[in-house]
C-alpha atoms as a PDB file:
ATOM      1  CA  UNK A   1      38.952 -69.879  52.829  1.00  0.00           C
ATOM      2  CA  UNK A   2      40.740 -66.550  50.931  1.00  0.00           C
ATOM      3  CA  UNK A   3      42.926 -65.231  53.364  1.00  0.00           C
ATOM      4  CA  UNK A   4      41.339 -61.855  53.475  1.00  0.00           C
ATOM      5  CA  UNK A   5      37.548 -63.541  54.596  1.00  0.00           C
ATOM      6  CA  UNK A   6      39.934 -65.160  57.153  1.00  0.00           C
ATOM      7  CA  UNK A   7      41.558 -62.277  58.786  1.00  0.00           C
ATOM      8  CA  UNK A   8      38.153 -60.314  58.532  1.00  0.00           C
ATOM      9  CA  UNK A   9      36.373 -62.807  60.613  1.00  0.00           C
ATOM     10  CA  UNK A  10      39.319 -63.824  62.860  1.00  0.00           C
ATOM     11  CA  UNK A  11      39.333 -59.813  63.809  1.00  0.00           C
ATOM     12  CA  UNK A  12      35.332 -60.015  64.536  1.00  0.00           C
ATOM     13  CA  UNK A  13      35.982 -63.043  66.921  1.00  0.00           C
ATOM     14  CA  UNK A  14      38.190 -61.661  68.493  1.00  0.00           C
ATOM     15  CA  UNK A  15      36.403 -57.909  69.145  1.00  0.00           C
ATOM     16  CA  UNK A  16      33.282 -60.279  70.344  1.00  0.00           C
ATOM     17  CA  UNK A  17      35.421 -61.946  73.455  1.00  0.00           C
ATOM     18  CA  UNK A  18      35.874 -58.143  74.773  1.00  0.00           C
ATOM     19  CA  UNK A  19      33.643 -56.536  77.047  1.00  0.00           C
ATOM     20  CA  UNK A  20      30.949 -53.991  76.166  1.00  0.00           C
ATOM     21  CA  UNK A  21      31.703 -49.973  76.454  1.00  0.00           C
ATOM     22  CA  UNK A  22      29.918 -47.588  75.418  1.00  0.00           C
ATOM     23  CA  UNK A  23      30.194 -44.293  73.282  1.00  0.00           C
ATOM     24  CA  UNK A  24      28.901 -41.066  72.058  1.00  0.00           C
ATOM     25  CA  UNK A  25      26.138 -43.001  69.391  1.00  0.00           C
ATOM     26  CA  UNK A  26      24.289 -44.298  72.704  1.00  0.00           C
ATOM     27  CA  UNK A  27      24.460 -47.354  71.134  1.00  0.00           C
ATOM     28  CA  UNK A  28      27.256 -50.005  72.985  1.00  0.00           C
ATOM     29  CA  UNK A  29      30.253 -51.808  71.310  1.00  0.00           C
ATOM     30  CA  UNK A  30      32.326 -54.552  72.206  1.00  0.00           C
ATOM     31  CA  UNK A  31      35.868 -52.853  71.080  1.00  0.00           C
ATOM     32  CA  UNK A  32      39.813 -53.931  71.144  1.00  0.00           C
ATOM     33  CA  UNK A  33      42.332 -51.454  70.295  1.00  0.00           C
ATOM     34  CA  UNK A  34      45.378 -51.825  67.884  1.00  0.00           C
ATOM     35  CA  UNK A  35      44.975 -54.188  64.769  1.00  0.00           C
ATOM     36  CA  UNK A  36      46.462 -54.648  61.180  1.00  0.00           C
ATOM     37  CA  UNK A  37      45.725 -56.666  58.628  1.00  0.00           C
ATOM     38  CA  UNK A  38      47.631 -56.944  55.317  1.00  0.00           C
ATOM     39  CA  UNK A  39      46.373 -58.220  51.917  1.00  0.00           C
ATOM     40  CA  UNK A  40      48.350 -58.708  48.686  1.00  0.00           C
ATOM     41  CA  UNK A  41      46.420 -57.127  45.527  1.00  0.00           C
ATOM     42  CA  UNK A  42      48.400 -60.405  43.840  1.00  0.00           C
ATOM     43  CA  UNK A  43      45.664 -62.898  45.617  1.00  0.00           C
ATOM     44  CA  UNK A  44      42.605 -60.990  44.393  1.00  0.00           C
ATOM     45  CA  UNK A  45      40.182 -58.289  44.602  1.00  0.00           C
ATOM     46  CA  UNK A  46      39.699 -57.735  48.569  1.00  0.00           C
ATOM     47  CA  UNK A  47      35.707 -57.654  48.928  1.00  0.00           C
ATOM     48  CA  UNK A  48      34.732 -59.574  51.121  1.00  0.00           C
ATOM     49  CA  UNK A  49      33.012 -63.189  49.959  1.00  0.00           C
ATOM     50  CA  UNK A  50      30.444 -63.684  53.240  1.00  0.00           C
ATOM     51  CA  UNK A  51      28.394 -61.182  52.967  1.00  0.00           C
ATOM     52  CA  UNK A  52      27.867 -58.649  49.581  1.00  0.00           C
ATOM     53  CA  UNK A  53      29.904 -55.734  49.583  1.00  0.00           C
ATOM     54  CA  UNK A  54      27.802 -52.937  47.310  1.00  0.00           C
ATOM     55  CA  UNK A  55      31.245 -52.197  45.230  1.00  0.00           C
ATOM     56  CA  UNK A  56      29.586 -49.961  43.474  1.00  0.00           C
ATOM     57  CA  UNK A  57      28.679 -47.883  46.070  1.00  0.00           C
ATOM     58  CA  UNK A  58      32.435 -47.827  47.388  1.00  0.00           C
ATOM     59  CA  UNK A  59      33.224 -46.280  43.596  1.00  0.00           C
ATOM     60  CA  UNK A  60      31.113 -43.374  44.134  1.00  0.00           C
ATOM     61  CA  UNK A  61      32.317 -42.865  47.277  1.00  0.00           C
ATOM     62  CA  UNK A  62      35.864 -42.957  46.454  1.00  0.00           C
ATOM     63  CA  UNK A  63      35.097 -41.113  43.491  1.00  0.00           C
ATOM     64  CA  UNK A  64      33.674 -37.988  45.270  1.00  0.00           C
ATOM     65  CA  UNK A  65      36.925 -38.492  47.440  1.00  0.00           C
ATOM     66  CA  UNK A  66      38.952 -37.896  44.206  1.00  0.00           C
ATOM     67  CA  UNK A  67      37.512 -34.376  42.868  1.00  0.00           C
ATOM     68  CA  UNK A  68      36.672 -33.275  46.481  1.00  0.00           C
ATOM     69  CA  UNK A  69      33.137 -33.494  46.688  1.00  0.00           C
ATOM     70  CA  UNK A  70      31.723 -31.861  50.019  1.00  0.00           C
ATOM     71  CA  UNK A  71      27.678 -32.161  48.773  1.00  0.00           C
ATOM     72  CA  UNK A  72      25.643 -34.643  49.709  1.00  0.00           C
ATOM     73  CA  UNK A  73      23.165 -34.363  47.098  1.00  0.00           C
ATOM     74  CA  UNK A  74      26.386 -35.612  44.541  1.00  0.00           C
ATOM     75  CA  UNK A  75      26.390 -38.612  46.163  1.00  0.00           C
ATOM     76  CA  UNK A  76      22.536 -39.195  46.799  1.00  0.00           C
ATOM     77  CA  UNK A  77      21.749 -38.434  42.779  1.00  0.00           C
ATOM     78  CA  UNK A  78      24.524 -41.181  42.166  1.00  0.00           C
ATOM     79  CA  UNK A  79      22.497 -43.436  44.451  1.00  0.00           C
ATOM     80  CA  UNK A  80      25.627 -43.683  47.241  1.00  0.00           C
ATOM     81  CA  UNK A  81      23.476 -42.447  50.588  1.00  0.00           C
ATOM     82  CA  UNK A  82      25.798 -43.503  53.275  1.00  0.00           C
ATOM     83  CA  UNK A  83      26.185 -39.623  53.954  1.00  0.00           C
ATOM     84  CA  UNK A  84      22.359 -39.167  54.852  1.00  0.00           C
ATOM     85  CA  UNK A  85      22.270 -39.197  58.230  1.00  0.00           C
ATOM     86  CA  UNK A  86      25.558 -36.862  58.636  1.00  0.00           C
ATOM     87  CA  UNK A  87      26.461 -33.271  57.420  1.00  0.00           C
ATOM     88  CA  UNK A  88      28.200 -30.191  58.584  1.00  0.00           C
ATOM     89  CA  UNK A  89      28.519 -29.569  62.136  1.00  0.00           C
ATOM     90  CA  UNK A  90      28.674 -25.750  61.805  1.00  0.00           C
ATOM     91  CA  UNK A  91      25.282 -25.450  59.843  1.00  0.00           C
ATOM     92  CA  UNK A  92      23.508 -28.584  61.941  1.00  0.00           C
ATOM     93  CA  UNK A  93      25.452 -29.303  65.427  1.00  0.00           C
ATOM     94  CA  UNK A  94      25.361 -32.936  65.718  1.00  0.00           C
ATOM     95  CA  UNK A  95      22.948 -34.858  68.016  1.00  0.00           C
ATOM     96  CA  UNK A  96      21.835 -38.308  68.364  1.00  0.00           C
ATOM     97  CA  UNK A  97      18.170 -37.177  69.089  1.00  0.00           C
ATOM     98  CA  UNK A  98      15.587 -37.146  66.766  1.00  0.00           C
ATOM     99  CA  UNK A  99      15.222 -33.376  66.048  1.00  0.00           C
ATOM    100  CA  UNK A 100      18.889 -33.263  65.181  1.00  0.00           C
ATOM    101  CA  UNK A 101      18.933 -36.198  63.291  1.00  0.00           C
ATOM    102  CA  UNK A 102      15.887 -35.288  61.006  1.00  0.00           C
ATOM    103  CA  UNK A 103      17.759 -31.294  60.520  1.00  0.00           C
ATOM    104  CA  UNK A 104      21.239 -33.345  59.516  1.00  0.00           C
ATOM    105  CA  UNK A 105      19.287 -35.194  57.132  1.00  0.00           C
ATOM    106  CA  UNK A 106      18.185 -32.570  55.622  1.00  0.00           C
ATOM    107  CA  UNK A 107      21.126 -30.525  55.027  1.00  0.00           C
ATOM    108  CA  UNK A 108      23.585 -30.992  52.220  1.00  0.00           C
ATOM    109  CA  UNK A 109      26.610 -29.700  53.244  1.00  0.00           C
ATOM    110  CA  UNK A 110      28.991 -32.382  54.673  1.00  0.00           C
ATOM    111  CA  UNK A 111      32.020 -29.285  55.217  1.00  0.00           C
ATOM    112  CA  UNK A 112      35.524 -30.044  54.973  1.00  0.00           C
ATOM    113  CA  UNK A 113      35.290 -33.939  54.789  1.00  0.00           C
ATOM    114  CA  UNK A 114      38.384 -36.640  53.576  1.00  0.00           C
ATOM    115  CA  UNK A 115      37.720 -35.126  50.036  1.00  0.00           C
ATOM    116  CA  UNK A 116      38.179 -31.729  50.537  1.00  0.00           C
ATOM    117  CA  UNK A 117      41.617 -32.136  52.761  1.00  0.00           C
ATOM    118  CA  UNK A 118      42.772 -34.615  50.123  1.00  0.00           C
ATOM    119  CA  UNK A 119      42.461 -32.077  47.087  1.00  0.00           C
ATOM    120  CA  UNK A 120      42.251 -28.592  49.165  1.00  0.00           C
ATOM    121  CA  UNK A 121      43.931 -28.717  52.497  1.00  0.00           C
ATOM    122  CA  UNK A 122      44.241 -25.326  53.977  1.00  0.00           C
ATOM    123  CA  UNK A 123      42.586 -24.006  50.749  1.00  0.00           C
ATOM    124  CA  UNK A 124      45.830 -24.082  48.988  1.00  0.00           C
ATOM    125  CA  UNK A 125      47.471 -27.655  48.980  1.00  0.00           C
ATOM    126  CA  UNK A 126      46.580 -30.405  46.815  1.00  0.00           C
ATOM    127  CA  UNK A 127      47.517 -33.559  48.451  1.00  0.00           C
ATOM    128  CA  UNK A 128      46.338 -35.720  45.586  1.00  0.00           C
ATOM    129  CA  UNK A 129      47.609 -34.372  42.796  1.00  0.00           C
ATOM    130  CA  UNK A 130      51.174 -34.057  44.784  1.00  0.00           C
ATOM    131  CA  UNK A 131      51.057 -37.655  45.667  1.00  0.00           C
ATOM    132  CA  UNK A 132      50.277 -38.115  41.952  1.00  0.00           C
ATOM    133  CA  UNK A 133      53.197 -35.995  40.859  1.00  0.00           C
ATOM    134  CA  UNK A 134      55.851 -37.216  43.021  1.00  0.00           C
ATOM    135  CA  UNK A 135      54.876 -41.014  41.545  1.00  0.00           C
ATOM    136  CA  UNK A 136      55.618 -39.839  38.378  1.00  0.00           C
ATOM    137  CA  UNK A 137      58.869 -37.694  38.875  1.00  0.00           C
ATOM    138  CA  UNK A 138      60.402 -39.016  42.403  1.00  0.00           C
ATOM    139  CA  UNK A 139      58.588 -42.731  42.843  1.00  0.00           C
ATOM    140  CA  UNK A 140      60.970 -44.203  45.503  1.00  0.00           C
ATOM    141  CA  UNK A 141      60.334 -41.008  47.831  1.00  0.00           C
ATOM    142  CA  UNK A 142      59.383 -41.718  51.314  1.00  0.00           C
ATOM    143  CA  UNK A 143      56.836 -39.192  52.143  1.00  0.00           C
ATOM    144  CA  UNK A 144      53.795 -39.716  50.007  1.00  0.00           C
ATOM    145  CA  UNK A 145      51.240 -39.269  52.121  1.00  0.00           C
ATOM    146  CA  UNK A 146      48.035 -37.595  52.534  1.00  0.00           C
ATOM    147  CA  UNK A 147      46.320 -36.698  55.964  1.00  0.00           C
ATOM    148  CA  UNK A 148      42.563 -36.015  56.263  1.00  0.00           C
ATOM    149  CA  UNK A 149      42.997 -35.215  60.155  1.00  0.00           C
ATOM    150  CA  UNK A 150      43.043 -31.037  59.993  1.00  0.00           C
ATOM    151  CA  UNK A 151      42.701 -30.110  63.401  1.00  0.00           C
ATOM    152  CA  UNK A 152      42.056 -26.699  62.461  1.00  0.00           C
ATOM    153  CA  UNK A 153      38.691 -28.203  60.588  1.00  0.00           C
ATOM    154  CA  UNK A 154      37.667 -31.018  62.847  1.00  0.00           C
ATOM    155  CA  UNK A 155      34.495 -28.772  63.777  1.00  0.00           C
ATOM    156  CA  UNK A 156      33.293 -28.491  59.616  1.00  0.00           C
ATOM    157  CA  UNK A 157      33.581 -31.774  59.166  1.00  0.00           C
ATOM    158  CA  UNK A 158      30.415 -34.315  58.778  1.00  0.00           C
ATOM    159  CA  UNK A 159      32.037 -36.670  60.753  1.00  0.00           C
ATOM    160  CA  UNK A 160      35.905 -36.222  62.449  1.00  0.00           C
ATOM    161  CA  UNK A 161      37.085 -38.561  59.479  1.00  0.00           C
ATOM    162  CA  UNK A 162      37.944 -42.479  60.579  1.00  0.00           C
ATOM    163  CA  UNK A 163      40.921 -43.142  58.245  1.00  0.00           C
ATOM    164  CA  UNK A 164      42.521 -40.365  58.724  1.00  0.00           C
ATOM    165  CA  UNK A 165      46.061 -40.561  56.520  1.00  0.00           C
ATOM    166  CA  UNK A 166      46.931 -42.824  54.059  1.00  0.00           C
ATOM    167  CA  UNK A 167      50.827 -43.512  52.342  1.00  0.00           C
ATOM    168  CA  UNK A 168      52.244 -45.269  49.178  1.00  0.00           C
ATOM    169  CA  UNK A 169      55.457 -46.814  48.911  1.00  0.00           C
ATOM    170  CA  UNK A 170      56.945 -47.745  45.386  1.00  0.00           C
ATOM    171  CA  UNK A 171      59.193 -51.265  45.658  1.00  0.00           C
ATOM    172  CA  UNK A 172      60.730 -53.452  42.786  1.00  0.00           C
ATOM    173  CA  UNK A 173      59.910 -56.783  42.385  1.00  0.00           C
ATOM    174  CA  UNK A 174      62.511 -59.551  40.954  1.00  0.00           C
ATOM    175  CA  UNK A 175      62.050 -58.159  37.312  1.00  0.00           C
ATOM    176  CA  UNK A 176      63.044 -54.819  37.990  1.00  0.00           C
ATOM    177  CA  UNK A 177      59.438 -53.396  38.149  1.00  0.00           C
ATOM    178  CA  UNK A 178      58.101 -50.713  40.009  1.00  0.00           C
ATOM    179  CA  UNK A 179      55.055 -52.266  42.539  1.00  0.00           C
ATOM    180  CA  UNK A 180      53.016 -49.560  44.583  1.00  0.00           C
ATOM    181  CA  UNK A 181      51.775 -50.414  47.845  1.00  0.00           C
ATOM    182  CA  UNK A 182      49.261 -48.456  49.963  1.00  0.00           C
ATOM    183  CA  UNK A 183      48.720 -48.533  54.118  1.00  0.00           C
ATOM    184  CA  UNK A 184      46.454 -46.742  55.751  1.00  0.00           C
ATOM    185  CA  UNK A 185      45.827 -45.470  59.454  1.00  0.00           C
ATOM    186  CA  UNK A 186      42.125 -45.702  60.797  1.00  0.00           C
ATOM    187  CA  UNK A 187      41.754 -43.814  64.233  1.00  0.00           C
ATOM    188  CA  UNK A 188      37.811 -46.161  64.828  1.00  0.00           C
ATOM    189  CA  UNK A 189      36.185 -48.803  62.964  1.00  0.00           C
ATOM    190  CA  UNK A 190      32.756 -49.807  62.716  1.00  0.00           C
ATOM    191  CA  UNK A 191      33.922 -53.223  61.979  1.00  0.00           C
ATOM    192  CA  UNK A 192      31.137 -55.005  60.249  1.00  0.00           C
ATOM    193  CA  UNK A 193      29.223 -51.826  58.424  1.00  0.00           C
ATOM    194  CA  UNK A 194      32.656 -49.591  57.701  1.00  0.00           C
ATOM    195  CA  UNK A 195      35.421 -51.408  57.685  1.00  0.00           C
ATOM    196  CA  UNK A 196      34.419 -53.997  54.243  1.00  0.00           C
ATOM    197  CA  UNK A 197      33.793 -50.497  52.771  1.00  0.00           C
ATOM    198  CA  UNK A 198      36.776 -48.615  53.951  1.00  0.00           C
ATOM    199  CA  UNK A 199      38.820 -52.082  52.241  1.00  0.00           C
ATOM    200  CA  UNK A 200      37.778 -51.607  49.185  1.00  0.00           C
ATOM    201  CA  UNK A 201      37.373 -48.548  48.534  1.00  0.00           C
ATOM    202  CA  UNK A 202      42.166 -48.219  49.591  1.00  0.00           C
ATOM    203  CA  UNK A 203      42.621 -51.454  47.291  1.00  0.00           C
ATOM    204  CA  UNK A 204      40.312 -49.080  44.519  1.00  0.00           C
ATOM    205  CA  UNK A 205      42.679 -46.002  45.390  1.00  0.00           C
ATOM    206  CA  UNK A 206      45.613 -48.513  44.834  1.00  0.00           C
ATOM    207  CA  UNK A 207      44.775 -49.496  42.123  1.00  0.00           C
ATOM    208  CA  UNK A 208      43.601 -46.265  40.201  1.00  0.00           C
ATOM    209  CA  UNK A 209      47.268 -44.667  41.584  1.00  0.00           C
ATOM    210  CA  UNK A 210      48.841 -47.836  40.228  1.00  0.00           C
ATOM    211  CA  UNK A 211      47.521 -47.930  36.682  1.00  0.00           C
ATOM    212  CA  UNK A 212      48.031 -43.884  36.199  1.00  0.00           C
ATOM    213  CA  UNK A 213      51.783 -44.251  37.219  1.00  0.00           C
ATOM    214  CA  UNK A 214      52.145 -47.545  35.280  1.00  0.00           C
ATOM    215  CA  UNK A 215      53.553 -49.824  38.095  1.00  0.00           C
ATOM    216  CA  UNK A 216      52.223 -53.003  39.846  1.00  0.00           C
ATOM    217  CA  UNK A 217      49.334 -52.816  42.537  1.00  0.00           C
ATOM    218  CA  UNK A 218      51.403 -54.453  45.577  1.00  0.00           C
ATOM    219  CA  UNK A 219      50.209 -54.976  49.162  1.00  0.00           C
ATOM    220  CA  UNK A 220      47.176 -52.944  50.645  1.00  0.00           C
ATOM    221  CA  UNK A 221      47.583 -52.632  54.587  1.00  0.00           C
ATOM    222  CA  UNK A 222      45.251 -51.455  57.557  1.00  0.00           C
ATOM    223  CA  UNK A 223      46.194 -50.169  61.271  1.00  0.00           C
ATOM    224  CA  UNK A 224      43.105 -50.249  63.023  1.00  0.00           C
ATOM    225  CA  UNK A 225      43.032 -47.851  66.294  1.00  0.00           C
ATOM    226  CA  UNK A 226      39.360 -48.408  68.165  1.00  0.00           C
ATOM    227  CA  UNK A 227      38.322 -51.431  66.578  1.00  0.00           C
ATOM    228  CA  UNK A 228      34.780 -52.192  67.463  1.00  0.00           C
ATOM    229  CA  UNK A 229      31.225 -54.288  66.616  1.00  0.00           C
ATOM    230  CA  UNK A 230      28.289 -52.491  67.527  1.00  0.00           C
ATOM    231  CA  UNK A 231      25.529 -54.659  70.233  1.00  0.00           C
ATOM    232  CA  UNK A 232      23.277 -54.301  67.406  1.00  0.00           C
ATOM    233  CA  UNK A 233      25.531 -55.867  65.160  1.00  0.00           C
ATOM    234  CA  UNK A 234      26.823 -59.086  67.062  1.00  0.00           C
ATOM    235  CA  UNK A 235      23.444 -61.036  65.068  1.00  0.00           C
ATOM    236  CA  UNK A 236      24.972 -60.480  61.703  1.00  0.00           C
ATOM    237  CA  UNK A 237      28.369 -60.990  62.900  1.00  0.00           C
ATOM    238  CA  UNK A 238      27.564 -64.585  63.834  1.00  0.00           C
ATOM    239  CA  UNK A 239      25.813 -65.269  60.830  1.00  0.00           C
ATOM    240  CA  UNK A 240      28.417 -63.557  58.884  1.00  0.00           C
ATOM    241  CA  UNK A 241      31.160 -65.778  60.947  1.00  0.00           C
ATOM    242  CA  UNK A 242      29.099 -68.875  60.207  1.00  0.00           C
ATOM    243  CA  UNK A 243      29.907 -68.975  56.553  1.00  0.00           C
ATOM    244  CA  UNK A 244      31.960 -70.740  54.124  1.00  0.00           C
ATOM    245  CA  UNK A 245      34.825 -68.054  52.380  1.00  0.00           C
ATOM    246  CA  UNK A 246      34.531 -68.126  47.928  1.00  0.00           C
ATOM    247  CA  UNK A 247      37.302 -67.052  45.950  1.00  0.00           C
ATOM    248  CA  UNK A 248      38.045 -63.168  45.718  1.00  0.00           C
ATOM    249  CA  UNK A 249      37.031 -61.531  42.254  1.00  0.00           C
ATOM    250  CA  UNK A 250      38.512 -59.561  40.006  1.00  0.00           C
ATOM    251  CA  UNK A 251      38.257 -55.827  39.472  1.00  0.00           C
ATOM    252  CA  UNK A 252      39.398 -53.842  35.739  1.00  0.00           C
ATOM    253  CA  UNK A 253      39.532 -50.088  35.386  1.00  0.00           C
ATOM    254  CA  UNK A 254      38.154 -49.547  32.102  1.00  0.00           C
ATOM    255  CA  UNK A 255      38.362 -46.520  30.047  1.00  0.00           C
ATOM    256  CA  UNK A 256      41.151 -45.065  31.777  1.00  0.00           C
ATOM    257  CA  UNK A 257      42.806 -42.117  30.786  1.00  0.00           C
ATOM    258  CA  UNK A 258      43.953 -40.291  34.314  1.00  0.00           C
ATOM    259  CA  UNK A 259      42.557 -40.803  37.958  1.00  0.00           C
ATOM    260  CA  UNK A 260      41.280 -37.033  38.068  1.00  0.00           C
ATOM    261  CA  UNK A 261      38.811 -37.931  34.900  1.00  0.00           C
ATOM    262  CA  UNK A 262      38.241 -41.488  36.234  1.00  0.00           C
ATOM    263  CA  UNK A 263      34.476 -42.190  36.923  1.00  0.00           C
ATOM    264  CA  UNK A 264      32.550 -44.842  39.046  1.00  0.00           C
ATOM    265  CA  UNK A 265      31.089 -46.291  36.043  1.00  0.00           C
ATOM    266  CA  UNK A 266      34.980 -47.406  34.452  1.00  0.00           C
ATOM    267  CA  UNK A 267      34.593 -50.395  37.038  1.00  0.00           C
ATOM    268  CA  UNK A 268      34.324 -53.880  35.988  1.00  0.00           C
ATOM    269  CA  UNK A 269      33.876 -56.791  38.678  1.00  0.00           C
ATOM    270  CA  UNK A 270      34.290 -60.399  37.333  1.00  0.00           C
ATOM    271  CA  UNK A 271      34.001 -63.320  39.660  1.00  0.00           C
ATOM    272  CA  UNK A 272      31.796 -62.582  42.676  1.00  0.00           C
ATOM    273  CA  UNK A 273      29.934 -64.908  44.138  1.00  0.00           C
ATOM    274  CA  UNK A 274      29.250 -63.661  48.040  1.00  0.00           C
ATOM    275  CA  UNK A 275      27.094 -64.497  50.190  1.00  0.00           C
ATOM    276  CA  UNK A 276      23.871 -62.401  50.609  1.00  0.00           C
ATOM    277  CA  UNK A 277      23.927 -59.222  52.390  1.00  0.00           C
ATOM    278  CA  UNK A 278      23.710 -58.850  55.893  1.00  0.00           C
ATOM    279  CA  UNK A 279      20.827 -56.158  56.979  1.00  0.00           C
ATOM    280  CA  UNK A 280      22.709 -53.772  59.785  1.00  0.00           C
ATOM    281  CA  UNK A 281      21.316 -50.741  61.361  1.00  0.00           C
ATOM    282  CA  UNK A 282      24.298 -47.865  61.458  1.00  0.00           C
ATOM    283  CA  UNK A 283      24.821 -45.973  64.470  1.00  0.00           C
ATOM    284  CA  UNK A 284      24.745 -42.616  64.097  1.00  0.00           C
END
């Protein structure tokens, strides 16, 4: 079994041995608190092999991340919808009842999500492009990091955002080169519909930061906060857990010329063989 299919599932064991709690989606989780896992970008492309992670979907995602996209309807007419059932709070407050979930639908604003702090926090500050700059001109600096938790904006934002900061740290390796390694923090975790998302789409941002400051993708890390499967999950988990691990693939950036231009479609994945998807309702 690939070591990153192994720590996966050994996490979802071990949320399924806690008891059940509930939360604001109505909908009850069994939840631990406090988790990391670490992956080296050396040993593969981390999607996961037992079930199908849409990895194109996690490119427009990430992509709409990048030039600080805030409209649903860019991500719908690049066929990415998991934004539908969420949007901005101060145009349709959130609700878990029908009405309200029909009105979020429906609008297309998603306010100041990760995006939007990323390229415009404050209106002013560019996170990105700083990260992007102090790579180039200052890469063993120690505070590279960009935060998507505004507290001033928590109440325009779709959803309060999950991973919430993010940092890269430049290292050498035993031939002198420069290797870039990213960790992120992640406040809650929907572990079987979110987090296999939320993986690849960091080891994507890794790798696009890597390649436009010519250094070596490194290791890709995750702190987990809430860390939780959903009761209408636990079917899929066990299937999911039931499976035999295949090798991880292999992902090229094509047609690169700078991570501000890049575009979903520049993605090549080689080598994937997973497992079928695994239907799972999202709790909204």
């Amino acid at each position: 079994m690939n070591n990153l299919d192994k720590q996966y599932l050994d996490l979802v064991r071990e949320i399924l041995k806690a008891p059940k709690k509930d939360n604001r989606t109505g909908v009850g989780t069994h939840a631990i608190a406090c988790w990391s896992i670490r992956h080296d970008m050396a040993d593969g492309f981390p999607l996961l092999t037992t079930k199908k992670v849409p990895m194109r979907v996690v490119a427009v995602e990430l992509e709409g991340f990048i030039k600080g996209i805030s409209s649903k309807k860019w991500f719908q007419d690049r066929n990415c919808n998991i934004w539908n059932e969420w949007c901005n709070p101060k145009k349709v407050p959130y609700g878990n009842d029908d009405e309200s979930k029909k009105k979020m639908l429906e609008e297309d604003d998603l306010g100041r999500i990760y995006g939007v702090q990323w390229r415009d926090w404050m209106g002013s500050i560019d996170q990105l492009k700083k990260v992007v700059d102090t790579l180039k001109t200052n890469p063993f600096d120690r505070r590279m990091i960009v935060n998507a938790w505004n507290p001033s904006e928590l109440d325009q934002m779709a959803l309060p955002p999950c991973h919430y900061s993010w940092q890269v740290i430049v290292t050498l390796n035993h031939q002198w080169e420069k290797v870039l390694n990213l960790t992120w923090n992640q406040r809650s975790v929907d572990t079987m519909l979110g987090l296999p998302f939320n993986i690849a789409s960091y080891a994507l941002l890794l790798m696009l930061l890597a390649k436009e400051s010519n250094m070596i993708p490194g290791i890709l890390m995750w702190s987990l906060g809430d860390v939780h499967v959903y009761e209408n999950h636990i079917e899929g988990a066990n299937e999911q857990m039931s499976r035999e691990a295949r090798d991880l693939p292999k992902l090229e950036i094509n047609n690169f010329t700078n991570i501000f231009d890049w575009q979903y479609s520049d993605i090549e994945i080689t080598g994937y063989d997973p497992h079928p998807t695994i239907k799972m309702e999202i709790a909204v």
